[in-house]
C-alpha atoms as a PDB file:
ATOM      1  CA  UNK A   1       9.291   9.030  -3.725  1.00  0.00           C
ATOM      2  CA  UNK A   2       7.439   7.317  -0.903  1.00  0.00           C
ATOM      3  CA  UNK A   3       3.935   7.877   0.511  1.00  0.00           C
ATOM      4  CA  UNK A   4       3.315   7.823   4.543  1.00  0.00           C
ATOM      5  CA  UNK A   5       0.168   6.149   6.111  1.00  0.00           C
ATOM      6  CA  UNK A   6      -1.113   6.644   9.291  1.00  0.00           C
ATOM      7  CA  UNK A   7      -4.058   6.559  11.711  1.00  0.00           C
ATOM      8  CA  UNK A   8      -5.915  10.069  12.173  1.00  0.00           C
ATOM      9  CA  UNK A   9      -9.107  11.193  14.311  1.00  0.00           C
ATOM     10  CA  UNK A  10     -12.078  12.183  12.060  1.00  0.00           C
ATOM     11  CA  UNK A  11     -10.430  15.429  11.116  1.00  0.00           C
ATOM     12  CA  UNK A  12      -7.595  14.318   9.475  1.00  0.00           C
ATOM     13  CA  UNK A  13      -5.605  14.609  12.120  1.00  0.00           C
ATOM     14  CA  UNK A  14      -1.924  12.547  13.241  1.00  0.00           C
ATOM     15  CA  UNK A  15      -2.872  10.498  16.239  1.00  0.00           C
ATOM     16  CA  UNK A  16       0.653   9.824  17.712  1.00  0.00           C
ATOM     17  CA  UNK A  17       0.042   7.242  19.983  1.00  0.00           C
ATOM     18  CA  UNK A  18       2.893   5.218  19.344  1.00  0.00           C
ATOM     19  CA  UNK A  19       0.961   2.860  16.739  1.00  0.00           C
ATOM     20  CA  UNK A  20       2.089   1.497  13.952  1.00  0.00           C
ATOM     21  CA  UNK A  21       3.024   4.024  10.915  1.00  0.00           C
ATOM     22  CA  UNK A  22       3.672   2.258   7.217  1.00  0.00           C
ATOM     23  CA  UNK A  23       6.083   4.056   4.628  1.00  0.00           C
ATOM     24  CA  UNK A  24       5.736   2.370   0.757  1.00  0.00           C
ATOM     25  CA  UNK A  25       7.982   3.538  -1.613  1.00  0.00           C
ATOM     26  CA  UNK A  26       8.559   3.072  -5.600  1.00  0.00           C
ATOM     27  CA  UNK A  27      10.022  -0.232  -5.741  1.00  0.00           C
ATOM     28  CA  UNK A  28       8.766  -3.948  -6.244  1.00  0.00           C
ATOM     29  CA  UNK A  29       6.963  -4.164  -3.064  1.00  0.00           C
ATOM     30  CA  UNK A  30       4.302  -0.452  -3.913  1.00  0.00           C
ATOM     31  CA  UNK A  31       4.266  -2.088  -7.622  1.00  0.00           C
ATOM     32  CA  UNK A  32       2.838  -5.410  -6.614  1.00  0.00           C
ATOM     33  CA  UNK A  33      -0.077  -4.118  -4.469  1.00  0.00           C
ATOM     34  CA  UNK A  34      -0.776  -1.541  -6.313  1.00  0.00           C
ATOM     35  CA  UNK A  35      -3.170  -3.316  -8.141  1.00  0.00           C
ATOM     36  CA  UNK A  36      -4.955  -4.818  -5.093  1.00  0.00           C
ATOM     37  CA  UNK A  37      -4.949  -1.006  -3.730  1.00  0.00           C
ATOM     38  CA  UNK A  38      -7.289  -0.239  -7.310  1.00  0.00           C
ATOM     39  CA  UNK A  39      -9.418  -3.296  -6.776  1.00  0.00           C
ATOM     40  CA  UNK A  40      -9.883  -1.927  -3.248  1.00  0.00           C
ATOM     41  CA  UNK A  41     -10.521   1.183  -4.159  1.00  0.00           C
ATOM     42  CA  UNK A  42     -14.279   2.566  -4.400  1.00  0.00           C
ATOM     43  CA  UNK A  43     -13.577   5.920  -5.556  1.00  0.00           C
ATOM     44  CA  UNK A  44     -12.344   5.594  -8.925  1.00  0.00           C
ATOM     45  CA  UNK A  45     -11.999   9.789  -9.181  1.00  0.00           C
ATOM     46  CA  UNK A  46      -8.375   9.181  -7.045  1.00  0.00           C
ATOM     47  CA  UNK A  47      -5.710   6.289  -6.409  1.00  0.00           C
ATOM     48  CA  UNK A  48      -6.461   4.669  -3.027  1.00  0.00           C
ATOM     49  CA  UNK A  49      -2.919   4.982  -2.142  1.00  0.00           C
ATOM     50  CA  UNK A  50      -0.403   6.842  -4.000  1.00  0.00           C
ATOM     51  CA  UNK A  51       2.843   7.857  -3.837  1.00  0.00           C
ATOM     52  CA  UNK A  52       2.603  11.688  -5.095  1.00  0.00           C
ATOM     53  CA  UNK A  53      -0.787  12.362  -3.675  1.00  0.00           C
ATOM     54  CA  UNK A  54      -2.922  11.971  -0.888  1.00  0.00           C
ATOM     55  CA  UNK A  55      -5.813  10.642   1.042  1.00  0.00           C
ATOM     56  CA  UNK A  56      -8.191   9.338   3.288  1.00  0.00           C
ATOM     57  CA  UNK A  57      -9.432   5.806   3.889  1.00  0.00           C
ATOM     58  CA  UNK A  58     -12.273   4.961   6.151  1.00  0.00           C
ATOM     59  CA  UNK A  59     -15.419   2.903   7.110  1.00  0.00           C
ATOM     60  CA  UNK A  60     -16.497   0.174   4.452  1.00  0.00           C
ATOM     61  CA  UNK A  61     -13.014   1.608   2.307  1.00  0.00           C
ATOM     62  CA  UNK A  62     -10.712   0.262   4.941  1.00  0.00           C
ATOM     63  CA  UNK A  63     -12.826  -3.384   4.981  1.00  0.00           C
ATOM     64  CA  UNK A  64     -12.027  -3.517   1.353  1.00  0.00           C
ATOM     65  CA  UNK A  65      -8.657  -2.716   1.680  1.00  0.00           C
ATOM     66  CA  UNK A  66      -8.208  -5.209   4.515  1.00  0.00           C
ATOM     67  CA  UNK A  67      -9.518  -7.960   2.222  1.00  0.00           C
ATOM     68  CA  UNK A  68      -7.465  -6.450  -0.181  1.00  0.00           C
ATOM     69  CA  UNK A  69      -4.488  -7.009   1.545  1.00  0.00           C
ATOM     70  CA  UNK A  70      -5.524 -10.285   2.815  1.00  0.00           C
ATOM     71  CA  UNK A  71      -5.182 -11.607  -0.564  1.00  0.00           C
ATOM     72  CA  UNK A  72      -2.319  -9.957  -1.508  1.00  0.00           C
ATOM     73  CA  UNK A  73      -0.973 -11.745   1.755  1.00  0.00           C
ATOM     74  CA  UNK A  74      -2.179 -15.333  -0.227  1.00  0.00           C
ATOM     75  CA  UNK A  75      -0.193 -14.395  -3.127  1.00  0.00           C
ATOM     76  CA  UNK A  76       3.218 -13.407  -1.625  1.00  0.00           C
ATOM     77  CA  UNK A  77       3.035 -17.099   0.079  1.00  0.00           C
ATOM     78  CA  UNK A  78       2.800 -18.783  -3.176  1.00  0.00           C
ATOM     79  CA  UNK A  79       6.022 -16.646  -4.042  1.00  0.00           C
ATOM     80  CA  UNK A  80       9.395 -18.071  -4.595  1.00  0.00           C
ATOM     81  CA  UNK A  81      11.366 -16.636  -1.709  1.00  0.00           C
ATOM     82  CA  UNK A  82      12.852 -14.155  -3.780  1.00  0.00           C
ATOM     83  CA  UNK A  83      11.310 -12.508  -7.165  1.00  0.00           C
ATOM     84  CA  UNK A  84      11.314  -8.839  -8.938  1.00  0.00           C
ATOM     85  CA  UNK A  85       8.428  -7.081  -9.780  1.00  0.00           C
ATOM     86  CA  UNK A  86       8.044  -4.963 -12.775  1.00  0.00           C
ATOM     87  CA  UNK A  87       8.000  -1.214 -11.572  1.00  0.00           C
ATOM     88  CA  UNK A  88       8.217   1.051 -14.419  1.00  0.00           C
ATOM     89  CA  UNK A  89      10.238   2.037 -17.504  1.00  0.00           C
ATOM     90  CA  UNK A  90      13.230   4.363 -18.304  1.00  0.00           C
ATOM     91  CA  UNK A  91      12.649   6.975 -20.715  1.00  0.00           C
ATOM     92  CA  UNK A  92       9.328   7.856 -22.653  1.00  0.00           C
ATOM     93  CA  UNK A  93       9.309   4.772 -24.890  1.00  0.00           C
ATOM     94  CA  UNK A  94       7.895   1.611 -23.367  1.00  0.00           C
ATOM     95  CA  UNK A  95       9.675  -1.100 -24.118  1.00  0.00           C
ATOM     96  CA  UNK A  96      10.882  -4.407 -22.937  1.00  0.00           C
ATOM     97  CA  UNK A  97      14.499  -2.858 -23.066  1.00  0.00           C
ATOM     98  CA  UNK A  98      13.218  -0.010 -21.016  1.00  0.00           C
ATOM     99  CA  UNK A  99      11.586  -1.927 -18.306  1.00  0.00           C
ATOM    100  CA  UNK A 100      12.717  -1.418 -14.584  1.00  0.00           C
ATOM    101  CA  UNK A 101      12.497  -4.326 -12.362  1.00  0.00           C
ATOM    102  CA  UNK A 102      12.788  -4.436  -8.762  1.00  0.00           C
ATOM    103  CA  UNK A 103      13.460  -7.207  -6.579  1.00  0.00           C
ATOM    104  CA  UNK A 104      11.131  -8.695  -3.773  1.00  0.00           C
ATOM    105  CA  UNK A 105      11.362 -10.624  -0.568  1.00  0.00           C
ATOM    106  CA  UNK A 106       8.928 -13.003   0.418  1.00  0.00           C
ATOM    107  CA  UNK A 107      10.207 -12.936   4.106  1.00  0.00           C
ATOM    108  CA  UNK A 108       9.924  -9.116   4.132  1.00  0.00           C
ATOM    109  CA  UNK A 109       6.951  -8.663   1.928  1.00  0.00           C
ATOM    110  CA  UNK A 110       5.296 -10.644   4.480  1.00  0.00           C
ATOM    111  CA  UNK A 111       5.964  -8.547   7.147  1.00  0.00           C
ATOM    112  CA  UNK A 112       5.313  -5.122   5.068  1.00  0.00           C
ATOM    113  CA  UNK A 113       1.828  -6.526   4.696  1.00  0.00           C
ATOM    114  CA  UNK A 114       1.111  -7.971   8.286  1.00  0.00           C
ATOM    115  CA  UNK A 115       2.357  -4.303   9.342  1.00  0.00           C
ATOM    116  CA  UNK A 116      -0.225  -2.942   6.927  1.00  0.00           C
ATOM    117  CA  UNK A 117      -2.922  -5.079   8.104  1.00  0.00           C
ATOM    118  CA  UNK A 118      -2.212  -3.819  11.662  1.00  0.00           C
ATOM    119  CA  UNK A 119      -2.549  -0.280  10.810  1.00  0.00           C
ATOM    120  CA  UNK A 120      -5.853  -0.758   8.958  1.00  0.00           C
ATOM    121  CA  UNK A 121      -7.003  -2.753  12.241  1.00  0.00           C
ATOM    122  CA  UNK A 122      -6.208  -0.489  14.725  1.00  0.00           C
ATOM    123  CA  UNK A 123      -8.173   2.340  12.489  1.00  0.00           C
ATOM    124  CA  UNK A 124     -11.089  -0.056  11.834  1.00  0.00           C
ATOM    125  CA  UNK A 125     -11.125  -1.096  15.588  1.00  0.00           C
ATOM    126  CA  UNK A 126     -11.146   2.908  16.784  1.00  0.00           C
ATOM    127  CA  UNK A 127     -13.272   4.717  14.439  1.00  0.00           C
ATOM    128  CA  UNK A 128     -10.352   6.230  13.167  1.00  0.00           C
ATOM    129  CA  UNK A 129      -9.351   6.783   9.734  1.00  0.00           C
ATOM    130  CA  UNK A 130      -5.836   6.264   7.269  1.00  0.00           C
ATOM    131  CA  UNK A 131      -4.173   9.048   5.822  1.00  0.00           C
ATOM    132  CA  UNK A 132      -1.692   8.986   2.916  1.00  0.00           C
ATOM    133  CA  UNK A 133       0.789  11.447   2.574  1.00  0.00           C
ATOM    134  CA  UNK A 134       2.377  11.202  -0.834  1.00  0.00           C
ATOM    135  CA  UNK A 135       5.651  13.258  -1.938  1.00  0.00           C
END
């Protein structure tokens, strides 16, 4: 499972100009900003960006998500280099024998979100908008 994002004209639209694209999928590094996604998120009626669905982000949503993931960015520093991230649970009981855990990088993390920060720049900076293209 993994969700696409991407710059797009007003419509919706791919604009493949070469730019930066981001893929998340379900593991440790979707699971720890997921939560500054929700915080960024000013329509409660959908997730901001989810892995099965999809959506748009644009005008004062992608500022939000930029600070967003500018804090996000101040917590992976603090971050040992290497740490796991609860991501779900097997089976329908939740338990803390069922829980899945997925390991993080700070090095990479870093990157993932610097890439992500990029993408929301170059939509903020052309009046464009991000899509998210869930499985």
């Amino acid at each position: 499972m993994g969700a696409d994002i991407f710059i797009a004209d007003e419509h919706g639209a791919r604009i493949d100009d070469g730019g930066p694209t981001v893929t998340l999928d379900d593991d440790g590094y979707y699971w720890f900003l997921y939560p500054y996604f929700e915080t960024a998120n000013l329509n409660r009626r959908f997730e901001l960006v989810d892995l099965y669905g999809n959506s748009e982000i644009d005008g004062y949503q992608l500022e939000r998500l930029r600070d967003e993931l500018l804090e996000a960015r101040l917590d992976v520093e603090k971050r040992a280099d290497t740490w796991e991230v609860l991501v779900g649970w097997t089976g329908t009981t939740k338990s803390r024998t069922s829980e899945r855990w997925s390991p993080v990088d700070r090095t990479a993390f870093l990157d993932r979100i610097d890439h992500l920060l990029r993408l929301v720049d170059a939509a903020r900076v052309g009046g464009r908008k991000l899509v998210v293209v869930g499985d």
